[in-house]
N, C-alpha and C. Protein backbone atom coordinates (compact mmCIF):
# COMPACT_ATOMS: atom_id res chain seq x y z
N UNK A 1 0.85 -1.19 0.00
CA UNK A 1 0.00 0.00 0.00
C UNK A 1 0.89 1.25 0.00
N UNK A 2 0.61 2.40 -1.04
CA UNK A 2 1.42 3.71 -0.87
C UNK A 2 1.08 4.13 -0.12
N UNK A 3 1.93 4.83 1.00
CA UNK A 3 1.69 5.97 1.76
C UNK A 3 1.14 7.20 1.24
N UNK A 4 0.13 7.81 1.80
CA UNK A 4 0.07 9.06 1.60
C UNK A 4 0.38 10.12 2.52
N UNK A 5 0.97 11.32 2.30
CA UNK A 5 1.00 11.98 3.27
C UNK A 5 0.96 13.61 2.07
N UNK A 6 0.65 14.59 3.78
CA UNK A 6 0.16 15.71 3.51
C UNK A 6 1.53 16.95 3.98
N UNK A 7 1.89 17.19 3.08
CA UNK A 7 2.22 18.77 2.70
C UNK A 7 1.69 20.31 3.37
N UNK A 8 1.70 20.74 4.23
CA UNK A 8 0.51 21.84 4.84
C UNK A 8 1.37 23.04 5.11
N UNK A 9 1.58 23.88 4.66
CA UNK A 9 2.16 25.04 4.96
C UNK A 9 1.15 26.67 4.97
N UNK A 10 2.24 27.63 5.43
CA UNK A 10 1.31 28.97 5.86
C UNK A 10 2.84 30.03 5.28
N UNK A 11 2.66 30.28 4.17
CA UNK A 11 3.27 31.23 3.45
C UNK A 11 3.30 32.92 3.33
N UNK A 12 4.50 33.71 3.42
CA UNK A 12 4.39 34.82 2.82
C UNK A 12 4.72 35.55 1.76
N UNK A 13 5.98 34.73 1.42
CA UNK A 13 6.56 35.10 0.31
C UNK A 13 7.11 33.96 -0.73
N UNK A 14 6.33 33.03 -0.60
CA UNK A 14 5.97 31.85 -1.12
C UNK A 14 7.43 30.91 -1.08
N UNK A 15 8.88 31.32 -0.06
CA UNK A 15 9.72 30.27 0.10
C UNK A 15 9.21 29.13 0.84
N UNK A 16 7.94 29.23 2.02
CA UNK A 16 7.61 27.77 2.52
C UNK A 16 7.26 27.13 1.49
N UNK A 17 6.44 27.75 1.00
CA UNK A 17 5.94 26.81 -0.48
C UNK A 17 6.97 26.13 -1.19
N UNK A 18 7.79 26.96 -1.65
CA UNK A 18 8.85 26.38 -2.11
C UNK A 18 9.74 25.17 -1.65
N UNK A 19 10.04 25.79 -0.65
CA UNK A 19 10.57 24.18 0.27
C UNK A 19 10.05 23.02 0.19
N UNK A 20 8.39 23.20 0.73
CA UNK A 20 7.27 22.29 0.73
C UNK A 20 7.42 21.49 -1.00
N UNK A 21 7.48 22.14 -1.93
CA UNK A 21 7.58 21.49 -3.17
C UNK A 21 8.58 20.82 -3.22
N UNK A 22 10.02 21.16 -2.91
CA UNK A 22 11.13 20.47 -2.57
C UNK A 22 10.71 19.16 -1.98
N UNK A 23 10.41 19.39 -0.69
CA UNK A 23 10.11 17.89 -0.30
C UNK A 23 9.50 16.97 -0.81
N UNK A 24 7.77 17.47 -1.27
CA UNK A 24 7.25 16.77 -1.95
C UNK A 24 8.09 15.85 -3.21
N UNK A 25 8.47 16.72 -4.19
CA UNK A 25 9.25 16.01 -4.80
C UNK A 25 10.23 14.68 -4.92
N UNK A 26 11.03 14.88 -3.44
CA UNK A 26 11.78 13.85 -3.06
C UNK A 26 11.20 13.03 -2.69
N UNK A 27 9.92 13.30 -1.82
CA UNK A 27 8.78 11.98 -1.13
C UNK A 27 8.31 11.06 -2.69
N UNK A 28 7.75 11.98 -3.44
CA UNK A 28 7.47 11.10 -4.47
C UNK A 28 8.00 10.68 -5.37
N UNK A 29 9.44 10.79 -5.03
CA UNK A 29 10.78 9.89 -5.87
C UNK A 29 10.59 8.91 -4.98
N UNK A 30 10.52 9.08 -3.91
CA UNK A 30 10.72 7.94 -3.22
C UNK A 30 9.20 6.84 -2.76
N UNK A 31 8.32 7.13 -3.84
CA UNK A 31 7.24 6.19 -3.81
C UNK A 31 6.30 6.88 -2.97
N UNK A 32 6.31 7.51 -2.46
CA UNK A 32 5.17 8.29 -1.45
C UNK A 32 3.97 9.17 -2.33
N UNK A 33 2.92 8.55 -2.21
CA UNK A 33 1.76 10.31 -2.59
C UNK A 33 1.87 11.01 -1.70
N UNK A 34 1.85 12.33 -2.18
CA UNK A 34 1.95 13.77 -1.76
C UNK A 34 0.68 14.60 -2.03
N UNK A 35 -0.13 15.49 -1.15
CA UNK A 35 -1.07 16.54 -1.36
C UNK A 35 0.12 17.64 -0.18
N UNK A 36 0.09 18.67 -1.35
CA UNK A 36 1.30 19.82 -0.76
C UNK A 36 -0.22 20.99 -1.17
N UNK A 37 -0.48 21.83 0.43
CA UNK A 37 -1.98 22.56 0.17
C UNK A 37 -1.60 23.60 1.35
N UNK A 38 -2.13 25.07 1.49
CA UNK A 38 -1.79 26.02 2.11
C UNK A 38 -3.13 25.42 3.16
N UNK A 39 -2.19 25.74 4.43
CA UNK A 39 -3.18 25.52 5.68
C UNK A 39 -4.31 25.80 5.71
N UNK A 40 -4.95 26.90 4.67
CA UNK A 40 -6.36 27.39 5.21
C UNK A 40 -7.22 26.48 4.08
N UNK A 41 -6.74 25.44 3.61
CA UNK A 41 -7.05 24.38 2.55
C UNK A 41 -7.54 23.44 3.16
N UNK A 42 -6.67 22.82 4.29
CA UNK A 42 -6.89 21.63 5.09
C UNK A 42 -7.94 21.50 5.72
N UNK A 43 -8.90 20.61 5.44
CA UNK A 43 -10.32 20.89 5.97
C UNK A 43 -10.21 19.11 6.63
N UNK A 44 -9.50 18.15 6.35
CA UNK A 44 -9.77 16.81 6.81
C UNK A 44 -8.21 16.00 6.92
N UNK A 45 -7.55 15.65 7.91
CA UNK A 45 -6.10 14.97 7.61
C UNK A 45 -6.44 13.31 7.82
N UNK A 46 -7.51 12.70 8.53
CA UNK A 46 -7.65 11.58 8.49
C UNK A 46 -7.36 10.74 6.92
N UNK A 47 -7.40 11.06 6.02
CA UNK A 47 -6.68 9.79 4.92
C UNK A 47 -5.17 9.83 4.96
N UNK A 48 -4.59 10.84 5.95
CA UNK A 48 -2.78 10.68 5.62
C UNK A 48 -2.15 10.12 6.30
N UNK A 49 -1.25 9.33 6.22
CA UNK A 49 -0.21 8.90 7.35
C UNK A 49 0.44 9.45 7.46
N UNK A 50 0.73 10.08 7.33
CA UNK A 50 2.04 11.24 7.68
C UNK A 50 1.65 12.73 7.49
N UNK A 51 2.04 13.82 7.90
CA UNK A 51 1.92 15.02 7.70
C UNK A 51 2.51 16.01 7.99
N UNK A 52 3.06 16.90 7.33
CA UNK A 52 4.11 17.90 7.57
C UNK A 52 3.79 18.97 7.68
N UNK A 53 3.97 20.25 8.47
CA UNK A 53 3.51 21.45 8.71
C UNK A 53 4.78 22.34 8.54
N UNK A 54 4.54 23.40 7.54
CA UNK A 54 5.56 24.28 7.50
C UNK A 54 5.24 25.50 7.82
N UNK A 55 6.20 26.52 7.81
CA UNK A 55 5.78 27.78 8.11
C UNK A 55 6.62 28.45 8.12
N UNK A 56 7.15 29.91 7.92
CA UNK A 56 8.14 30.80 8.11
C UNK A 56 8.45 31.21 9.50
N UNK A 57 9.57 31.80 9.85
CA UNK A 57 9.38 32.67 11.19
C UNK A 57 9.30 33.96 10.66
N UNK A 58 8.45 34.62 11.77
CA UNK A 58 8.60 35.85 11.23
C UNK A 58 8.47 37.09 13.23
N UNK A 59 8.99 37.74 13.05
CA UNK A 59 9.25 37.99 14.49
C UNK A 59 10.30 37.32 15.60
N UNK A 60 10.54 36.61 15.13
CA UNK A 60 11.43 35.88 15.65
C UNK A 60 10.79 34.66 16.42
N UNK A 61 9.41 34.44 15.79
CA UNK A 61 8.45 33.29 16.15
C UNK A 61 7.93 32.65 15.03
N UNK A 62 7.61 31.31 15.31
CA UNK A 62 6.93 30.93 13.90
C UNK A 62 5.66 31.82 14.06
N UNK A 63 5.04 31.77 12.38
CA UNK A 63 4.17 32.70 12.17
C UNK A 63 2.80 32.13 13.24
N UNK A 64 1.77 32.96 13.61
CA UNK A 64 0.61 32.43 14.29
C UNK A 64 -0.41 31.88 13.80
N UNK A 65 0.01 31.78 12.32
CA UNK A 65 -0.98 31.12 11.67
C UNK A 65 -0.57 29.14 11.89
N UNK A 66 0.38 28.96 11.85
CA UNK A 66 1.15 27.74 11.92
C UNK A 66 0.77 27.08 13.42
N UNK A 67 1.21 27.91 14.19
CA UNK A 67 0.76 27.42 15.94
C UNK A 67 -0.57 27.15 16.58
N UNK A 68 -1.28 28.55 15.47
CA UNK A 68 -2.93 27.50 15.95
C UNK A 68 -2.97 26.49 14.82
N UNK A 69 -2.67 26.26 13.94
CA UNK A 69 -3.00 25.17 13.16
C UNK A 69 -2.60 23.89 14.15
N UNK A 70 -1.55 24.02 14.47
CA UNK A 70 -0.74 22.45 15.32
C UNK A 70 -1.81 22.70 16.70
N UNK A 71 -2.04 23.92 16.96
CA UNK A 71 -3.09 23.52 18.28
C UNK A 71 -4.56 22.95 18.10
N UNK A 72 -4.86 23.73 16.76
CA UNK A 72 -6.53 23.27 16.35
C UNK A 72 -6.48 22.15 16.40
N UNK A 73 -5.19 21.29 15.62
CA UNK A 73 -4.74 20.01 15.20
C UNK A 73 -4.37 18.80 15.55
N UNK A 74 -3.74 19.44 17.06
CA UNK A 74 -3.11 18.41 18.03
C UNK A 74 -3.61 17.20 18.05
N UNK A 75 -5.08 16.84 18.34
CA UNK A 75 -5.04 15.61 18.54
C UNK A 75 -5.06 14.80 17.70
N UNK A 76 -5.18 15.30 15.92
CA UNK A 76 -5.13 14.39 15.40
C UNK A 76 -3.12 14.26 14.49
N UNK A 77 -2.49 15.50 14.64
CA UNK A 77 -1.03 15.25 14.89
C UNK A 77 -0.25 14.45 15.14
N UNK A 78 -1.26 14.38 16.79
CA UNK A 78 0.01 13.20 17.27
C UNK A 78 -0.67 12.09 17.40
N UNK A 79 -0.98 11.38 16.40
CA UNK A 79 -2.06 10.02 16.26
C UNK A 79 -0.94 10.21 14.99
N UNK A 80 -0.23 10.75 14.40
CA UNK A 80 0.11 10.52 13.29
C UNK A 80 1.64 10.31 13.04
N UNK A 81 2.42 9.98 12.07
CA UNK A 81 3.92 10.74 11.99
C UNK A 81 3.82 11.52 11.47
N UNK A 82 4.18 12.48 12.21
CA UNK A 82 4.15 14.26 12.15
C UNK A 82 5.47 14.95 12.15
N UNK A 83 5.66 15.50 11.06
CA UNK A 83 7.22 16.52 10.81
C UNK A 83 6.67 18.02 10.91
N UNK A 84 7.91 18.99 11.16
CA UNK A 84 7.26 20.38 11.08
C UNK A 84 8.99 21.12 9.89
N UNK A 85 8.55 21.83 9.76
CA UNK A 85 9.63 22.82 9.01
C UNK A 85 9.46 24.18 9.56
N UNK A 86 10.35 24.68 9.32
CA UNK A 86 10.52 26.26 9.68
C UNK A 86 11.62 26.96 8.45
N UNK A 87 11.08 28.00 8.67
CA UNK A 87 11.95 29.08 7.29
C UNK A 87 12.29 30.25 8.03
N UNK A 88 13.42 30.25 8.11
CA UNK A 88 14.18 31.76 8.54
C UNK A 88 15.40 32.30 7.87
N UNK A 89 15.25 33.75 7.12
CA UNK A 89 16.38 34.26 6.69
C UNK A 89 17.03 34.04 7.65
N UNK A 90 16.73 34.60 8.65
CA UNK A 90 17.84 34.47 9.92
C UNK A 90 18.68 33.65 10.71
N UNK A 91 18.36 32.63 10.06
CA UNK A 91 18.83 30.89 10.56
C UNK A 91 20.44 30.95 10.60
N UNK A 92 20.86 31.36 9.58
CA UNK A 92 22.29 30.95 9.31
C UNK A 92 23.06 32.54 10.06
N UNK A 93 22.90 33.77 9.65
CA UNK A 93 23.29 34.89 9.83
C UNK A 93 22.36 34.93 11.16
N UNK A 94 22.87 36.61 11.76
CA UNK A 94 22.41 37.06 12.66
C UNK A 94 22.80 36.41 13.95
N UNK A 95 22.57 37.44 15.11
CA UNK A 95 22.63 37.53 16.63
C UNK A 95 21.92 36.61 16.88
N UNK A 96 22.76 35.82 18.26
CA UNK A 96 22.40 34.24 18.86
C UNK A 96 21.42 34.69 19.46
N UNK A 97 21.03 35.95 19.96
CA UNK A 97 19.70 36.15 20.53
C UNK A 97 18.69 35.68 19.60
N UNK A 98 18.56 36.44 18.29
CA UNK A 98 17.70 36.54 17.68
C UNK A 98 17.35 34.45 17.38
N UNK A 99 18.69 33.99 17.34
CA UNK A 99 19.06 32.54 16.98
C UNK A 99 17.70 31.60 18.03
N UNK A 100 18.78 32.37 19.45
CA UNK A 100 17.66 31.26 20.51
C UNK A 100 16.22 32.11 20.58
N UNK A 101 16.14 32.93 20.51
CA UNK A 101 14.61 33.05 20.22
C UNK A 101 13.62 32.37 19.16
N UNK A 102 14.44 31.96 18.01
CA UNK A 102 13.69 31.15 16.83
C UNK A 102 13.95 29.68 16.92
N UNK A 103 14.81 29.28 17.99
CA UNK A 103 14.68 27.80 18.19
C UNK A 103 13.98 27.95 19.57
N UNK A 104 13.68 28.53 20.36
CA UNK A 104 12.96 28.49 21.07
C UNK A 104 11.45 27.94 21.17
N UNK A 105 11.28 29.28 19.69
CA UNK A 105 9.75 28.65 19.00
C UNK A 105 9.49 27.34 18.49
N UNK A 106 10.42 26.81 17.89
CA UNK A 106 10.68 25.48 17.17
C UNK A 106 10.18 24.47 18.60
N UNK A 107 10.97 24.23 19.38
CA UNK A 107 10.82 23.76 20.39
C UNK A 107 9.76 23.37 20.91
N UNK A 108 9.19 25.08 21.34
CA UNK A 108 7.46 25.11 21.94
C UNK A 108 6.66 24.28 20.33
N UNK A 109 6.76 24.40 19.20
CA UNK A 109 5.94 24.16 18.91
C UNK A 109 5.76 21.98 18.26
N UNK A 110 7.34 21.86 18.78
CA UNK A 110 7.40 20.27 18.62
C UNK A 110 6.87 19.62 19.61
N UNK A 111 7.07 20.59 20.84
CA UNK A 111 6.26 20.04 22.20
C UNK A 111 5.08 19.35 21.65
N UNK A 112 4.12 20.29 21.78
CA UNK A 112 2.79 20.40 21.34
C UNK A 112 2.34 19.18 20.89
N UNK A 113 2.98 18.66 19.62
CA UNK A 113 2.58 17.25 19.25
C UNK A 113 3.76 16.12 19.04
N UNK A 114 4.69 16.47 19.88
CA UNK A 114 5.87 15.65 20.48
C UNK A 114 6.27 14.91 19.05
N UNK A 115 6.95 15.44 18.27
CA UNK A 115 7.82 15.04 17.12
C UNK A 115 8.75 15.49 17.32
N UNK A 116 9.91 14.49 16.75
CA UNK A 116 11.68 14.81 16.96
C UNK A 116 11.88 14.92 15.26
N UNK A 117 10.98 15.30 14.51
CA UNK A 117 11.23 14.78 13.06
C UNK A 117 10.88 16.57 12.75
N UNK A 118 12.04 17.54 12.50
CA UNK A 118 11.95 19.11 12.26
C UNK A 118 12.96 19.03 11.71
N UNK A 119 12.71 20.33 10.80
CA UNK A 119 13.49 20.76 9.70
C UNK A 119 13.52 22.24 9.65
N UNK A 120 14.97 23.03 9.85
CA UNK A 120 15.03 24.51 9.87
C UNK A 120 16.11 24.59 8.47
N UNK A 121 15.07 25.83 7.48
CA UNK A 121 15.92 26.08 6.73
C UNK A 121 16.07 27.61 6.64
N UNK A 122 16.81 28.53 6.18
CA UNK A 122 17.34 29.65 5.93
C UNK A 122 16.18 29.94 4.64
N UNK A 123 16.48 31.36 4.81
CA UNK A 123 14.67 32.11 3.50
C UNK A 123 15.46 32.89 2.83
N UNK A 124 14.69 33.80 2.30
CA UNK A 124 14.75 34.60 1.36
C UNK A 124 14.45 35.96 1.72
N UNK A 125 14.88 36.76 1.45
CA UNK A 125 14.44 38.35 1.88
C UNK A 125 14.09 39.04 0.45
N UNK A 126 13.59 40.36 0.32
CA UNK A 126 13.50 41.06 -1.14
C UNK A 126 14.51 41.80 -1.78
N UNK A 127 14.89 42.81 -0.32
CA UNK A 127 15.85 43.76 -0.72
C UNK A 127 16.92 43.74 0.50
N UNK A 128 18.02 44.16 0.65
CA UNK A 128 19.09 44.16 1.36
C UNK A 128 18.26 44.95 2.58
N UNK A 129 19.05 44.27 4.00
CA UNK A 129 18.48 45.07 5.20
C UNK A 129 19.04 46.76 5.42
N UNK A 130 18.39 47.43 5.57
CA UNK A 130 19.44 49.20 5.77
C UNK A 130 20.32 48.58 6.68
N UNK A 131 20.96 49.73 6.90
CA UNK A 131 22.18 49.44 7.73
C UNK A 131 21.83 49.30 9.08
N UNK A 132 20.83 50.16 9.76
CA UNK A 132 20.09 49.77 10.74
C UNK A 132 20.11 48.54 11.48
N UNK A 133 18.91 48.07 10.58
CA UNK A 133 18.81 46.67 10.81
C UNK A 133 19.55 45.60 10.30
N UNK A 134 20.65 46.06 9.78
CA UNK A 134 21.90 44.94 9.93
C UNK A 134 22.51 44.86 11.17
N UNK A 135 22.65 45.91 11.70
CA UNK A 135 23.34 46.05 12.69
C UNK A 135 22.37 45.82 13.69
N UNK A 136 21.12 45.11 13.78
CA UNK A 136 20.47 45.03 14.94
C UNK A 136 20.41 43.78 14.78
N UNK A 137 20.06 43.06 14.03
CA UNK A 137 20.17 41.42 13.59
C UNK A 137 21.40 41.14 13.53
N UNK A 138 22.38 41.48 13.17
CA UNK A 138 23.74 40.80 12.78
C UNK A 138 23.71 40.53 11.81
N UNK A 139 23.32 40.74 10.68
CA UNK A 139 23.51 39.97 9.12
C UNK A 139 24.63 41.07 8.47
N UNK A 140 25.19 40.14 8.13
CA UNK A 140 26.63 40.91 7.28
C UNK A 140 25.79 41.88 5.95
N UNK A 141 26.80 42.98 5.70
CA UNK A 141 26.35 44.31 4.69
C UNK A 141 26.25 42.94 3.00
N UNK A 142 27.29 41.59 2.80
CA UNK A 142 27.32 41.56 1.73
C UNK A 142 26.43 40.31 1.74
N UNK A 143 25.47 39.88 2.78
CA UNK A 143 24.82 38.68 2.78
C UNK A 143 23.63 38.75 1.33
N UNK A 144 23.91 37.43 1.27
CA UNK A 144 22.86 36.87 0.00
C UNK A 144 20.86 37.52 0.21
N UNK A 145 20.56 37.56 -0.73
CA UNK A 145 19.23 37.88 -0.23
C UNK A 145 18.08 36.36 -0.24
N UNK A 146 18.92 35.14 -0.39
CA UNK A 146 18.61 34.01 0.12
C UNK A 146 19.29 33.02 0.39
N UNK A 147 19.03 32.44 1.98
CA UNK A 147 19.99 31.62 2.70
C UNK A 147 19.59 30.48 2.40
N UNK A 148 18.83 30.06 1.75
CA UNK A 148 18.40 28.51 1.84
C UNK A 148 19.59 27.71 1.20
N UNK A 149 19.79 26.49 2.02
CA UNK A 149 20.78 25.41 1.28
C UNK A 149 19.96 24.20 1.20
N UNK A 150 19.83 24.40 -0.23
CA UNK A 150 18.57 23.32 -0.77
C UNK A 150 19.44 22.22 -0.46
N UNK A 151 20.74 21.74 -0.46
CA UNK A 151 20.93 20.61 -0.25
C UNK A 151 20.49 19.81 1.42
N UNK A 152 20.22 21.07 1.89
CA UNK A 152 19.96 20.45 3.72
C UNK A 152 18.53 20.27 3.51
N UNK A 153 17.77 20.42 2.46
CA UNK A 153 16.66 20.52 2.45
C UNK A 153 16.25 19.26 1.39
N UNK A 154 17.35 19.15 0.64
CA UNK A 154 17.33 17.65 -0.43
C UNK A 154 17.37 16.21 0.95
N UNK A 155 18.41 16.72 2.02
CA UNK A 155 18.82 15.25 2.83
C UNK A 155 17.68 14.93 4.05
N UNK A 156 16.99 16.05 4.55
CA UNK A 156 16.11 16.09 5.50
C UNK A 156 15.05 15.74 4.59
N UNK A 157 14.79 15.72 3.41
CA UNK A 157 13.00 15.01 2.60
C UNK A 157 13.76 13.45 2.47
N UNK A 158 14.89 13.17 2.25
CA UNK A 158 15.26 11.99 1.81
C UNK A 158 15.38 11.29 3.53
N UNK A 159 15.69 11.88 4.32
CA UNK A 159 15.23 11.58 5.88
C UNK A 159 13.69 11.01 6.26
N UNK A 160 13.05 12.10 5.54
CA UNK A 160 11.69 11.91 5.93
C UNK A 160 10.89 10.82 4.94
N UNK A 161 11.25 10.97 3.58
CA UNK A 161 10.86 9.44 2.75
C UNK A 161 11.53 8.16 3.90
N UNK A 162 12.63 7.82 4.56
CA UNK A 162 12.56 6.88 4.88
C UNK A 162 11.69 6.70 6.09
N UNK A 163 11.18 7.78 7.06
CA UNK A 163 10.30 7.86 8.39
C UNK A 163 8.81 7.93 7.91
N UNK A 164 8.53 8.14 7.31
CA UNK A 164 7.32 7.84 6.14
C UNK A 164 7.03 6.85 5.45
N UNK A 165 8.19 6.21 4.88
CA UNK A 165 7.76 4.78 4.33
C UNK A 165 7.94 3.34 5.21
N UNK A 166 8.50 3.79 6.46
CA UNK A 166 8.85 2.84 7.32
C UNK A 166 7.03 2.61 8.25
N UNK A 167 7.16 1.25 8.57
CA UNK A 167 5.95 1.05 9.58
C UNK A 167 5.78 1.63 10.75
C-alpha cells in the first residue's frame, strides 16, 4: 500500500511553499503520494499517514498562523507521523539572541505534538536590510538575499521518505 501523506504550509513570500515542493518532490521519488496545500485548505487529515507542517518565522516566532494550526490540530497530529519545518532568513546569519529566540519557537511548537522529526531552513528576503537593521540582527552588509541550502533541504525530505515509508 502507498503511503500518503500531507504537505501543509502557511506562506508569505511563497519560500515555505517552495521548500514544501522540494520535499514533496523527493517523497514522491521515493514512492510516497503527496497533497502539498496552504493551511487554510486543510479541511480533513484523516486519509494521511504522515503530515508535515511548515511555516516561516517571522518575528522571531513561527508565524501564528502555523501554531494554531498544530493547536486546532493536536489531537489528530500526534495520532500521526508528524514533521514540522521552519523558514528563517535568519537561521544561518544574525545575533544568537535573535538565533535562541527562533529555536525556542521550534521547540514550543514540537512540544505540542511531540515530534523529533523538524526541519530549519534559511529564506529569502527582497531587498538588502538598511544598515540599521543589519546592525540590529547581525547579518553581514554583503549577505545573500537568500539563505536557503537546498541541499539540507534535499537530505532532511530523503530523511523523511525513509520515516514515512517505514511502519
Amino acid at each position: 500500500m502507498m503511503r500518503k501523506i500531507l504537505i501543509t504550509y502557511m506562506t508569505k513570500t511563497n519560500t515555505t511553499k517552495e521548500v514544501g515542493e522540494a520535499i514533496a518532490k523527493i517523497l514522491t521519488e521515493n514512492n510516497l503520494t503527496v497533497d502539498l496545500l496552504p493551511m487554510s485548505d486543510v479541511t480533513n487529515m484523516d486519509m494521511y499517514d504522515g503530515i508535515i507542517v511548515g511555516g516561516p518565522i517571522n518575528g522571531m516566532r513561527w508565524v501564528p498562523e502555523a501554531t494554531s494550526f498544530i493547536k486546532e490540530n493536536q489531537q489528530v497530529l500526534s495520532q500521526k507521523k508528524t514533521a514540522l519545518y521552519f523558514v528563517a532568513y535568519l537561521l544561518h546569519d544574525g545575533r544568537k539572541i535573535w538565533k535562541k529566540a527562533i529555536k525556542s519557537s521550534l521547540n514550543a511548537s514540537k512540544k505540542l505534538i511531540n515530534t523529533s522529526k523538524t526541519g530549519m531552513f534559511g529564506g529569502k528576503i527582497e531587498d538588502i536590510f538598511p544598515g540599521i537593521a543589519r546592525f540590529m540582527f547581525g547579518v553581514k552588509k554583503n549577505a545573500p538575499l537568500e539563505t536557503i541550502k537546498w541541499d539540507n533541504v534535499r537530505r532532511w525530505g530523503e530523511e523523511l521518505a525513509d520515516y514515512f515509508g517505514s511502519n
